[in-house]
C-alpha atoms as a PDB file:
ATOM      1  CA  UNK A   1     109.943  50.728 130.849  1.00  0.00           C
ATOM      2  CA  UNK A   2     110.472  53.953 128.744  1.00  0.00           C
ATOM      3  CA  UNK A   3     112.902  52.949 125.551  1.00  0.00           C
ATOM      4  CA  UNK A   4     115.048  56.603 126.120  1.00  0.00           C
ATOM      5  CA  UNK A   5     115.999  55.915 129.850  1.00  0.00           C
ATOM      6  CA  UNK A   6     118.525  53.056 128.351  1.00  0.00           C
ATOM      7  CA  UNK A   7     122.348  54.016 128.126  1.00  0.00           C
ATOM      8  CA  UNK A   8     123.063  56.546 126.163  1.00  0.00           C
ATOM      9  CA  UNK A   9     119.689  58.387 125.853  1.00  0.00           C
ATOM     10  CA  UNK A  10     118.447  60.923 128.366  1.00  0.00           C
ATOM     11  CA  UNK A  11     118.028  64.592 128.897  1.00  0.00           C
ATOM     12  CA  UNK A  12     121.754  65.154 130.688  1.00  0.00           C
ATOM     13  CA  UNK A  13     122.964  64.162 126.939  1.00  0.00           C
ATOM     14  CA  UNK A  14     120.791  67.040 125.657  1.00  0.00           C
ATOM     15  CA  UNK A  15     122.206  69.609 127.822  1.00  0.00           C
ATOM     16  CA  UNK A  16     126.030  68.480 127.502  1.00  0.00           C
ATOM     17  CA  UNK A  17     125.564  68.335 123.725  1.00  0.00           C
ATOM     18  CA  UNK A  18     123.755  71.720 123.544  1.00  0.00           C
ATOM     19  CA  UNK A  19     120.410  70.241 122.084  1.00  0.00           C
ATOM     20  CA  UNK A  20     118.196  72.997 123.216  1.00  0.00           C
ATOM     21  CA  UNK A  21     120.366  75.716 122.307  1.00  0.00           C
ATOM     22  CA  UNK A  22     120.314  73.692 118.716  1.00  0.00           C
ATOM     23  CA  UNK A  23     116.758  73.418 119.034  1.00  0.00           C
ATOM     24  CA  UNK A  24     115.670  77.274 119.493  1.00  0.00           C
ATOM     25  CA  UNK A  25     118.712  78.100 116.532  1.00  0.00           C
ATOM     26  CA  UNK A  26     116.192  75.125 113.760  1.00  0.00           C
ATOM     27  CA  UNK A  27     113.022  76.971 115.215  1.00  0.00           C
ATOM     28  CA  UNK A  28     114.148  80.476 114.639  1.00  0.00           C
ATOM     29  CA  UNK A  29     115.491  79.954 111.115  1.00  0.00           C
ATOM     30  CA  UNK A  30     112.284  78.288 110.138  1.00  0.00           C
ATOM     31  CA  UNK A  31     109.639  81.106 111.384  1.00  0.00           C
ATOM     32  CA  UNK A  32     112.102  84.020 109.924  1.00  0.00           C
ATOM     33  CA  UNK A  33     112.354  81.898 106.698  1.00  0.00           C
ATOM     34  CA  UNK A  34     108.301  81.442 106.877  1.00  0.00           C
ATOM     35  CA  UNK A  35     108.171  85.555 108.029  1.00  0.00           C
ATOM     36  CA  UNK A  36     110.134  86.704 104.696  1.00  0.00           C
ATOM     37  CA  UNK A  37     107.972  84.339 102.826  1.00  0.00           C
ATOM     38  CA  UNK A  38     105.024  85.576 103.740  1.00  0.00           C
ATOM     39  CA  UNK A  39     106.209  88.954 103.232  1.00  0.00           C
ATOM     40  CA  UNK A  40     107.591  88.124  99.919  1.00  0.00           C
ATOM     41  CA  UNK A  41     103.914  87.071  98.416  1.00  0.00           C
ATOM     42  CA  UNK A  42     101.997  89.665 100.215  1.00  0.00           C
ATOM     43  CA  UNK A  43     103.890  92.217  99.004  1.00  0.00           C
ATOM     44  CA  UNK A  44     103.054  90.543  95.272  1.00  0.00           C
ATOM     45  CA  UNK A  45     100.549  92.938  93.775  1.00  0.00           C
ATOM     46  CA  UNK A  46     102.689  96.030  94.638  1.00  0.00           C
ATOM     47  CA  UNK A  47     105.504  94.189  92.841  1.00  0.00           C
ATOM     48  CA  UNK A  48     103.608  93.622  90.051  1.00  0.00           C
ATOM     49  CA  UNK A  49     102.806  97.211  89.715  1.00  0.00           C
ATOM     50  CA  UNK A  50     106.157  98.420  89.534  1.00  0.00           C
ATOM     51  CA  UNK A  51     107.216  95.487  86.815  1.00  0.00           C
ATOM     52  CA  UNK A  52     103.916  96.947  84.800  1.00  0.00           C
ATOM     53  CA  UNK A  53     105.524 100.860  84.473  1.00  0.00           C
ATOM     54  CA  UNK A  54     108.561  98.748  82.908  1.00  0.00           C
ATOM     55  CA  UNK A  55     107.104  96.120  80.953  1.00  0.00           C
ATOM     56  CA  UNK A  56     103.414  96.891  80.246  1.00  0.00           C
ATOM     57  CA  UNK A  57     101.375  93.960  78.276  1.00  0.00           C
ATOM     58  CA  UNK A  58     100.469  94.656  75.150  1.00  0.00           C
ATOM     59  CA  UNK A  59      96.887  95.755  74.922  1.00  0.00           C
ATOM     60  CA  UNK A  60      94.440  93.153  72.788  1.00  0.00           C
ATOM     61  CA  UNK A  61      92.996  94.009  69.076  1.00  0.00           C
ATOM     62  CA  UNK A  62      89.354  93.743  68.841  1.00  0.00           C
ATOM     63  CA  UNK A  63      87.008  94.203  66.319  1.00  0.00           C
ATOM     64  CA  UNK A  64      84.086  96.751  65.619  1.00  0.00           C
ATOM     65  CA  UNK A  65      81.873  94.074  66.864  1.00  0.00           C
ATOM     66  CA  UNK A  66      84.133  93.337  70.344  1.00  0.00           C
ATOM     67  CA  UNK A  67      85.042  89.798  69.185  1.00  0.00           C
ATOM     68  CA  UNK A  68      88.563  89.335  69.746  1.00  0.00           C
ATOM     69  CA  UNK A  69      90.461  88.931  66.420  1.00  0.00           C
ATOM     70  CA  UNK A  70      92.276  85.214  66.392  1.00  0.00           C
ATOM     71  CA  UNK A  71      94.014  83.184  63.614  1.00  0.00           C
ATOM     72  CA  UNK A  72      92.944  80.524  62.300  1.00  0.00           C
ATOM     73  CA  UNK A  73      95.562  78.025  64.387  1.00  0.00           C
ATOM     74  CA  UNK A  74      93.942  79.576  67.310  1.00  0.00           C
ATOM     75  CA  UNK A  75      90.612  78.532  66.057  1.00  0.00           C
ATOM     76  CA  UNK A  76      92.141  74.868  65.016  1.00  0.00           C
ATOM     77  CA  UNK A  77      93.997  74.277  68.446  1.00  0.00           C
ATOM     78  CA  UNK A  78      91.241  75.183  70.744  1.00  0.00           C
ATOM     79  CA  UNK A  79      88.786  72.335  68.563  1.00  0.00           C
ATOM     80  CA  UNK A  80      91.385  70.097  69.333  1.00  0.00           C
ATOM     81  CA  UNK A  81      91.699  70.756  72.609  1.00  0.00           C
ATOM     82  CA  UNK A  82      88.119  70.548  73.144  1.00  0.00           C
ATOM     83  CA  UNK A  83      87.809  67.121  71.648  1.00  0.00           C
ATOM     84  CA  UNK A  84      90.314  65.792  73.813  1.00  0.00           C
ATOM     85  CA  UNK A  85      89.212  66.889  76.876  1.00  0.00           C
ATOM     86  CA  UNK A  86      86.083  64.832  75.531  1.00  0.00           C
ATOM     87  CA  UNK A  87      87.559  62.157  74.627  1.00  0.00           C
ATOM     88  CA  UNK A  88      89.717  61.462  78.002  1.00  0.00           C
ATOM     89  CA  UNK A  89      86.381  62.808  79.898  1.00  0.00           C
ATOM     90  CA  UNK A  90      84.362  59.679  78.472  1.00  0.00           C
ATOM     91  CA  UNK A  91      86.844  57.033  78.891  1.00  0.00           C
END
């Protein structure tokens, strides 16, 4: 016995209540939705590009030697970070 040939269930309440027209309405909003979104992150890099010619990142200071100059909280907080990772990494 199927369970949706009861009262109340069945394809004639579909139609009456405009289910498939419903249907086809959910599925094209969710592919057009999907579409711009896809269009949206491919279209990324070329974004980027045109933020750069507005707000360009500032270019990094190196030394004679091509070490990158850093502070010396730099220095501290990347220590720290590396003993932490080893400490939660041996537990």
């Amino acid at each position: 016995m199927n369970v949706l040939s009861g009262p109340g269930h069945g394809w004639h309440n579909v139609i009456n209540a405009n289910g498939i027209t419903i249907t086809i309405v959910g599925m094209l909003l969710v592919f057009i939705s999907l579409t711009i979104i896809s269009l949206i992150i491919g279209s990324t890099p070329y974004l980027l590009k045109i933020i750069e010619r507005y707000f360009p990142e500032p270019e990094e200071e190196f030394s004679k030697n091509g070490v990158k100059k850093v502070s010396e909280t730099e220095v501290v907080a990347a220590i720290s970070a590396a003993l932490c990772h080893n400490m939660k990494s041996s537990n």
